[in-house]
Protein backbone atom coordinates (compact mmCIF):
# COMPACT_ATOMS: atom_id res chain seq x y z
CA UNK A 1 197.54 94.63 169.30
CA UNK A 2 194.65 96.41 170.50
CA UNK A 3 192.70 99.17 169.24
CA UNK A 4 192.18 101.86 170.45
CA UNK A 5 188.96 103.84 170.96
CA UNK A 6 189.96 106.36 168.17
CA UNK A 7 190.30 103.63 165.31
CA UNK A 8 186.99 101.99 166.17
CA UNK A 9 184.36 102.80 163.94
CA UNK A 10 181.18 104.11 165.20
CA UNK A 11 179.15 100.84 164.80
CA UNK A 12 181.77 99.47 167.29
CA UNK A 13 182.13 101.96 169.66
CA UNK A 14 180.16 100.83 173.02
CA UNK A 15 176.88 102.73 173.41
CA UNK A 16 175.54 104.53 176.84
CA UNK A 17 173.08 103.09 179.01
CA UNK A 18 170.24 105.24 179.63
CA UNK A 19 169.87 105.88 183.54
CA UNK A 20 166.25 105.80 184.76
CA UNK A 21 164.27 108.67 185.73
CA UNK A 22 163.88 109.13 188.86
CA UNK A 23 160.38 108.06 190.42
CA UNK A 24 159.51 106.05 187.20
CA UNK A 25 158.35 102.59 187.62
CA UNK A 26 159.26 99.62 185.88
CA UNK A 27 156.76 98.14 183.26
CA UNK A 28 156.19 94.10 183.93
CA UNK A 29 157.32 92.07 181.03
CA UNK A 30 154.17 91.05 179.22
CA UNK A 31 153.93 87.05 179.45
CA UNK A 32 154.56 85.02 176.37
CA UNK A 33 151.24 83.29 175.35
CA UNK A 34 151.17 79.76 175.70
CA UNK A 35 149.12 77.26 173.95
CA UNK A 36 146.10 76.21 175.29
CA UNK A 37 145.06 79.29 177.77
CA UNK A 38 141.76 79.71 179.22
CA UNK A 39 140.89 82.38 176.39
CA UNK A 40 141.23 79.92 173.68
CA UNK A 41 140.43 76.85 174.76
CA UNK A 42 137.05 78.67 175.34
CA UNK A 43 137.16 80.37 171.57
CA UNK A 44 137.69 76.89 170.20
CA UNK A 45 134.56 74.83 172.15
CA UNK A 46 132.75 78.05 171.16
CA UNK A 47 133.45 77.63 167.32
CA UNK A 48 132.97 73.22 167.90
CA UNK A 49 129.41 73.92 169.05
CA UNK A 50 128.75 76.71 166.59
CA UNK A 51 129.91 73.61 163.51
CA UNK A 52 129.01 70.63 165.00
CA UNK A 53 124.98 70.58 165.82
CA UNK A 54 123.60 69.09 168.83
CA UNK A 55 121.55 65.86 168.18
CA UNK A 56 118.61 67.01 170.78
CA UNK A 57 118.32 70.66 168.97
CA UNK A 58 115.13 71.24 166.97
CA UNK A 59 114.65 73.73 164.65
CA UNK A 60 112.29 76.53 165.83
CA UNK A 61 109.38 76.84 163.13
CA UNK A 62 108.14 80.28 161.93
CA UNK A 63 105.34 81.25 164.27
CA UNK A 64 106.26 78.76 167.22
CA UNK A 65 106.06 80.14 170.59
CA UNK A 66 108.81 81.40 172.53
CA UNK A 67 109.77 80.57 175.64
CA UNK A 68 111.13 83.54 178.44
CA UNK A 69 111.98 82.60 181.56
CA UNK A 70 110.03 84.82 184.61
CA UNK A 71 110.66 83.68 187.90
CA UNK A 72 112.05 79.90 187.31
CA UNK A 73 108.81 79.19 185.32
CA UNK A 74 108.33 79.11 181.66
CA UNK A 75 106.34 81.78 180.47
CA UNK A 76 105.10 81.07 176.26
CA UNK A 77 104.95 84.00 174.47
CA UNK A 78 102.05 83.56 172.14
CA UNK A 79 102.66 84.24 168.09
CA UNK A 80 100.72 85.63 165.06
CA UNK A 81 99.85 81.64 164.19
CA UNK A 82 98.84 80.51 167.66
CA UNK A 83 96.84 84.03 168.68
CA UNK A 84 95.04 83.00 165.42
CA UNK A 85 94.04 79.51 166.33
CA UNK A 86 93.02 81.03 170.32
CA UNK A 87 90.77 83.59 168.21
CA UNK A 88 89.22 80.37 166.02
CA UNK A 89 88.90 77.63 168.86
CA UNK A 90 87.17 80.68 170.96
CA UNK A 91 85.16 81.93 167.92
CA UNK A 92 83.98 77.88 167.08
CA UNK A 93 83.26 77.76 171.18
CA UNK A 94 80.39 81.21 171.02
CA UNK A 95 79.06 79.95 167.74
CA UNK A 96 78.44 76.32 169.65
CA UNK A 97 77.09 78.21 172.56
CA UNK A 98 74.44 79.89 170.25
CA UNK A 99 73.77 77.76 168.37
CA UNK A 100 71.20 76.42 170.90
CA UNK A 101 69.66 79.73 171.59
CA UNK A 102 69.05 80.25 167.94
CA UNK A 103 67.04 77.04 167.94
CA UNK A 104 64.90 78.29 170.71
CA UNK A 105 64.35 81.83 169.55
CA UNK A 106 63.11 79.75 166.67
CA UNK A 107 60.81 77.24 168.42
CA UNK A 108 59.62 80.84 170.14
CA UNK A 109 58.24 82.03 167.25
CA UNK A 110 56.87 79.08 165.30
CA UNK A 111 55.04 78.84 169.08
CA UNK A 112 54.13 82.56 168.66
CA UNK A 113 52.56 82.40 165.39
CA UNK A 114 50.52 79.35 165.59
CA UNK A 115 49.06 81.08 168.96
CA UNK A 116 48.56 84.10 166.75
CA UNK A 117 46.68 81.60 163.68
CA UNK A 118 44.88 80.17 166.58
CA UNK A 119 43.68 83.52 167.64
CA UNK A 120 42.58 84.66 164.49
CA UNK A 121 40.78 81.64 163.73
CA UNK A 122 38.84 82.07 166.92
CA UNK A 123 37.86 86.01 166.00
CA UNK A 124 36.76 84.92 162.98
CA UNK A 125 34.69 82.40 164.54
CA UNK A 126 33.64 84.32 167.62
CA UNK A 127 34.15 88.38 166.47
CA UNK A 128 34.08 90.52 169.63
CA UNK A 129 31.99 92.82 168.00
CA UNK A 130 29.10 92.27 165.21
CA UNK A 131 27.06 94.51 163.70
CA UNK A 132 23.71 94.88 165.41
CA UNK A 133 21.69 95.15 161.87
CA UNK A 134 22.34 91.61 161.17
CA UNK A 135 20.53 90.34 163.79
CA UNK A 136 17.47 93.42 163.04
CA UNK A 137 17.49 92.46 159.34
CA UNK A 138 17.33 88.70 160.52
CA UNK A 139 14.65 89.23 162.53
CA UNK A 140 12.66 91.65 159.95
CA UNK A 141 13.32 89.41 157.13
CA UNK A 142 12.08 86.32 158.12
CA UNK A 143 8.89 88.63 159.52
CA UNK A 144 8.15 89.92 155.98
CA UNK A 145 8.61 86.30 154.25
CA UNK A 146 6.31 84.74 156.26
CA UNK A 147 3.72 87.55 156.33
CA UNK A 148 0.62 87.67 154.09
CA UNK A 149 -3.32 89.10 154.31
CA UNK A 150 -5.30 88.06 151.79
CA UNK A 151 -7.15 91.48 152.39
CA UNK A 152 -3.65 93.06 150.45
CA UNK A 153 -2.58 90.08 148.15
CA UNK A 154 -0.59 91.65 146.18
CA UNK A 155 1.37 94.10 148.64
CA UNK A 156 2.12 90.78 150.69
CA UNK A 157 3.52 88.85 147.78
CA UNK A 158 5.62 91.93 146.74
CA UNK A 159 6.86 92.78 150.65
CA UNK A 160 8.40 88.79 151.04
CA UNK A 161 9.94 89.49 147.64
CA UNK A 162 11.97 92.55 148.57
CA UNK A 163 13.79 90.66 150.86
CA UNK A 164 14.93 87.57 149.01
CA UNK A 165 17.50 87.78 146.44
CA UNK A 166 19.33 85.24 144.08
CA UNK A 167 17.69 81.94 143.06
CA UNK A 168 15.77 82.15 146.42
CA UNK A 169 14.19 84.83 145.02
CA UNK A 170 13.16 83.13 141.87
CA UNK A 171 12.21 80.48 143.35
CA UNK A 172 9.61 82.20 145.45
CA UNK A 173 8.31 84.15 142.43
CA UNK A 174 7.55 81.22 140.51
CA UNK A 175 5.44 79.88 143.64
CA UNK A 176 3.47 83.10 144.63
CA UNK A 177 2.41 83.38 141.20
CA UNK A 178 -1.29 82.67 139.98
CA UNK A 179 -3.03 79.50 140.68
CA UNK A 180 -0.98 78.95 143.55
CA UNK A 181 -1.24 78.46 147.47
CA UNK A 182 -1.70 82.58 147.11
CA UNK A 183 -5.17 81.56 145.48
CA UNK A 184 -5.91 78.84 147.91
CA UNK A 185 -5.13 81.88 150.91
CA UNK A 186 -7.22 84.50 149.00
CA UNK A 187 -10.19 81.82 149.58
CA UNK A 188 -9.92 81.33 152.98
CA UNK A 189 -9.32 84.09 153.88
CA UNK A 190 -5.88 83.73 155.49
CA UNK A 191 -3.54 85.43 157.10
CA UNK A 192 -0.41 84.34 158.29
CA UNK A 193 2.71 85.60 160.50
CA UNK A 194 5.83 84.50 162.30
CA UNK A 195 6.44 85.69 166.00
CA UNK A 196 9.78 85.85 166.38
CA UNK A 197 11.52 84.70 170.17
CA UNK A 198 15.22 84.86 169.44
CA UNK A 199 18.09 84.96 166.79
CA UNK A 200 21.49 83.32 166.71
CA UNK A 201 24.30 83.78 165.03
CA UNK A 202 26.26 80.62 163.77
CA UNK A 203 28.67 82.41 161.50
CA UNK A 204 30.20 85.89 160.43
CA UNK A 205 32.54 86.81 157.42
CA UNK A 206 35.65 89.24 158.10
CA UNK A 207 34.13 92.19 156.00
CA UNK A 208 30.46 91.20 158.24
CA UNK A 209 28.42 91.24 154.96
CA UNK A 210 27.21 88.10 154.56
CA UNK A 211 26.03 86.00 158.11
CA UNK A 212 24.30 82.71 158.98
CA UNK A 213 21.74 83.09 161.69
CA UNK A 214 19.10 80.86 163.59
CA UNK A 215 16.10 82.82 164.23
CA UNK A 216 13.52 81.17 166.51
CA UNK A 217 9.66 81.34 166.81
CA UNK A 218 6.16 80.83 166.41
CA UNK A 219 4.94 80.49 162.79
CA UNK A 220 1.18 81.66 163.43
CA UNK A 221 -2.17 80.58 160.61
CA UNK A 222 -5.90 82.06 161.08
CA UNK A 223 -8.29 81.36 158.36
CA UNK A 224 -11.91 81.08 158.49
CA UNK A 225 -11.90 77.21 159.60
CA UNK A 226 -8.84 76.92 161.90
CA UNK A 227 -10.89 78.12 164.40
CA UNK A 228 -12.77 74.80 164.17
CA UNK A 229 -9.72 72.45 163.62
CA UNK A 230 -7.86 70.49 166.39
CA UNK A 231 -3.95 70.60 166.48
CA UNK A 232 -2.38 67.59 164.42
CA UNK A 233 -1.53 64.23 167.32
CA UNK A 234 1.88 64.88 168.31
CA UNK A 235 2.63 68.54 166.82
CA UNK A 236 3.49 71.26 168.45
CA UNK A 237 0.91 73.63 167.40
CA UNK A 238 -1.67 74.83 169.58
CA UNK A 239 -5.12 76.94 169.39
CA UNK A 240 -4.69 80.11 169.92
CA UNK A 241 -7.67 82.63 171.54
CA UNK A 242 -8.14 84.36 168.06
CA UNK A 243 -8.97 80.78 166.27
CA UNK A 244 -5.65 80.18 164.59
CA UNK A 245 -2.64 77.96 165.05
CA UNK A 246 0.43 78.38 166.51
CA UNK A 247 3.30 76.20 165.57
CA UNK A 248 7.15 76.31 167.25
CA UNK A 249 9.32 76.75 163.73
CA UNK A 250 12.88 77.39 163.70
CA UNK A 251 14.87 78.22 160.77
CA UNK A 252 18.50 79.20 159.37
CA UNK A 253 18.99 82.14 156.96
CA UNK A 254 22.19 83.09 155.05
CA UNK A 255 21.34 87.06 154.68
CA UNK A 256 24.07 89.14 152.67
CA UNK A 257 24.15 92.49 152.19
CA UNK A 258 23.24 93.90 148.55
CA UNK A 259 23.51 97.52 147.84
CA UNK A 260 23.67 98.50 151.34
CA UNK A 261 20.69 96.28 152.21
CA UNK A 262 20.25 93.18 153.78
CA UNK A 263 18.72 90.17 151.53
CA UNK A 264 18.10 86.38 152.59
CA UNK A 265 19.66 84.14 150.17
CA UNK A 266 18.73 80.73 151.80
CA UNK A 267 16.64 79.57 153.73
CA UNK A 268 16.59 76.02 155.66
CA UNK A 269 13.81 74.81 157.90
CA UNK A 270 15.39 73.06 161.31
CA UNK A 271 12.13 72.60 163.23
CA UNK A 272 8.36 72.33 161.38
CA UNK A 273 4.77 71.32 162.94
C-alpha cells in the first residue's frame, strides 16, 4: 500500500529543483588534482636541491667577489678585502717606484755638499778679497827690521823692535843688545836697508788676522870699506854707485795682527848672498 503525499514526513517529501536564471552561465567543474602535476613535481625537485647539496658547489667566503652578469661577460664586483689588497699591491708598486728617486735626491746632495766643502776650501785658500794692509804692513815691516844708521843707534834698534812680537821679538832683543853686531855697525859706520820689489801672499786665515807672505828684494850694506870690497865669487851681490852692496834676499814673514796692529812673528830666509 502506498503512501500518500500527506503521510510522508517532511524529510521524505521530494524537494524542488531550482530553475536557472536566465542569462547565467554555468561554472566548469573544477578538476580533481591528480598526483604528480606539473606544480608539484616542480615543488618537490625544488625542495631535493634545496636538501641534497651539489658536489661542484663551493661555499662563497666572506669578502669574495661577486660575479654579475653584463652583456654575456662576467663582470667581478670588487669587495672590502680585495679593494684592500688593490690599495696595498698599488701602494707597495709607488713606494718601489721611489724608492730609486730617493736614492738619487740623495747622491744629489752628498754631490752638492762636497762641491760646496770643495768651494770653501778653495776661498780659504784663494779669498776673493784680502785686506790691502797686509801686504802694506808686509812691506813696512820687513823695511823697519832691516833698517839701521849708526848715526841714530838707538832709534834704529828700537824702530825693528816695534814690529816684532812674541819670541821673535826676544830673540832680537837679546842680539841688538851691547857688545853685539850693533857695536861692530856703530864702528863702521854702517847703514843698512832692504829695497823691497814685490810681496806674495802664500796664506790667509778666515778672520784675515794673521797671513804668511813672501816679500822680495834687495837687502842693501854701505860702510866705510864696502866701497873698496869686491862682491863674494858666485853671489849675487853687486857694487852699487854709492860704495855699498846690493844683495837679491827673499824672505817669508808670518805677520798677525796685535791690538789693531800688524807684528811679524817669524821670519824665514828663502834666498841669502
Amino acid at each position: 500500500m502506498t503512501d500518500s503525499p500527506e503521510e510522508r514526513t517532511p524529510d521524505e517529501r521530494p524537494r524542488p529543483t531550482p530553475r536557472p536564471r536566465p542569462g547565467a552561465i554555468p561554472r566548469p567543474t573544477p578538476r580533481p588534482r591528480v598526483a604528480g602535476s606539473r606544480r608539484e613535481r616542480e615543488a618537490a625537485e625544488a625542495a631535493e636541491r634545496t636538501a641534497r647539496p651539489t658536489a661542484t658547489a663551493r661555499p662563497v667566503a666572506r669578502g669574495a667577489a661577486k660575479a654579475t652578469s653584463t652583456g654575456g661577460r662576467s663582470a667581478a664586483v670588487p669587495t672590502k678585502g680585495s679593494t684592500a689588497r688593490s690599495k696595498s699591491v698599488s701602494t707597495s708598486g709607488t713606494t718601489r717606484r721611489r724608492a730609486p728617486a730617493l736614492v738619487l735626491v740623495l747622491a744629489l746632495l752628498c754631490v752638492l755638499a762636497a762641491a760646496g766643502g770643495g768651494l770653501l776650501l778653495w776661498q780659504r785658500l784663494n779669498p776673493s778679497y784680502v785686506d790691502s794692509t797686509i801686504f802694506s804692513a808686509a812691506r813696512s815691516g820687513v823695511q823697519a827690521l832691516y833698517a839701521y844708521d849708526y848715526r841714530d843707534s838707538e832709534g834704529s834698534v828700537q824702530r825693528k823692535l816695534d814690529v816684532l812680537t812674541g819670541d821673535l821679538r826676544n830673540q832680537y832683543e837679546q842680539d841688538l843688545g851691547q857688545g853685539g853686531i850693533i857695536d861692530t855697525y856703530e864702528q863702521v859706520s854702517a847703514t843698512t836697508s832692504y829695497e823691497v820689489l814685490d810681496v806674495g801672499l802664500q796664506q790667509v786665515n778666515d778672520a784675515q788676522d794673521t797671513a804668511t807672505v813672501v816679500v822680495f828684494g834687495e837687502y842693501v850694506v854701505k860702510s866705510v870699506n864696502t866701497g873698496d870690497q869686491t862682491a863674494p865669487a858666485g853671489s849675487e851681490c853687486t857694487v852699487t854707485a854709492q860704495g855699498g852692496q846690493s844683495c837679491t834676499q827673499t824672505v817669508q814673514v808670518r805677520i798677525t795682527k796685535v791690538a789693531g796692529d800688524w807684528k811679524i812673528s817669524e821670519l824665514t830666509l828663502l834666498t841669502t848672498s
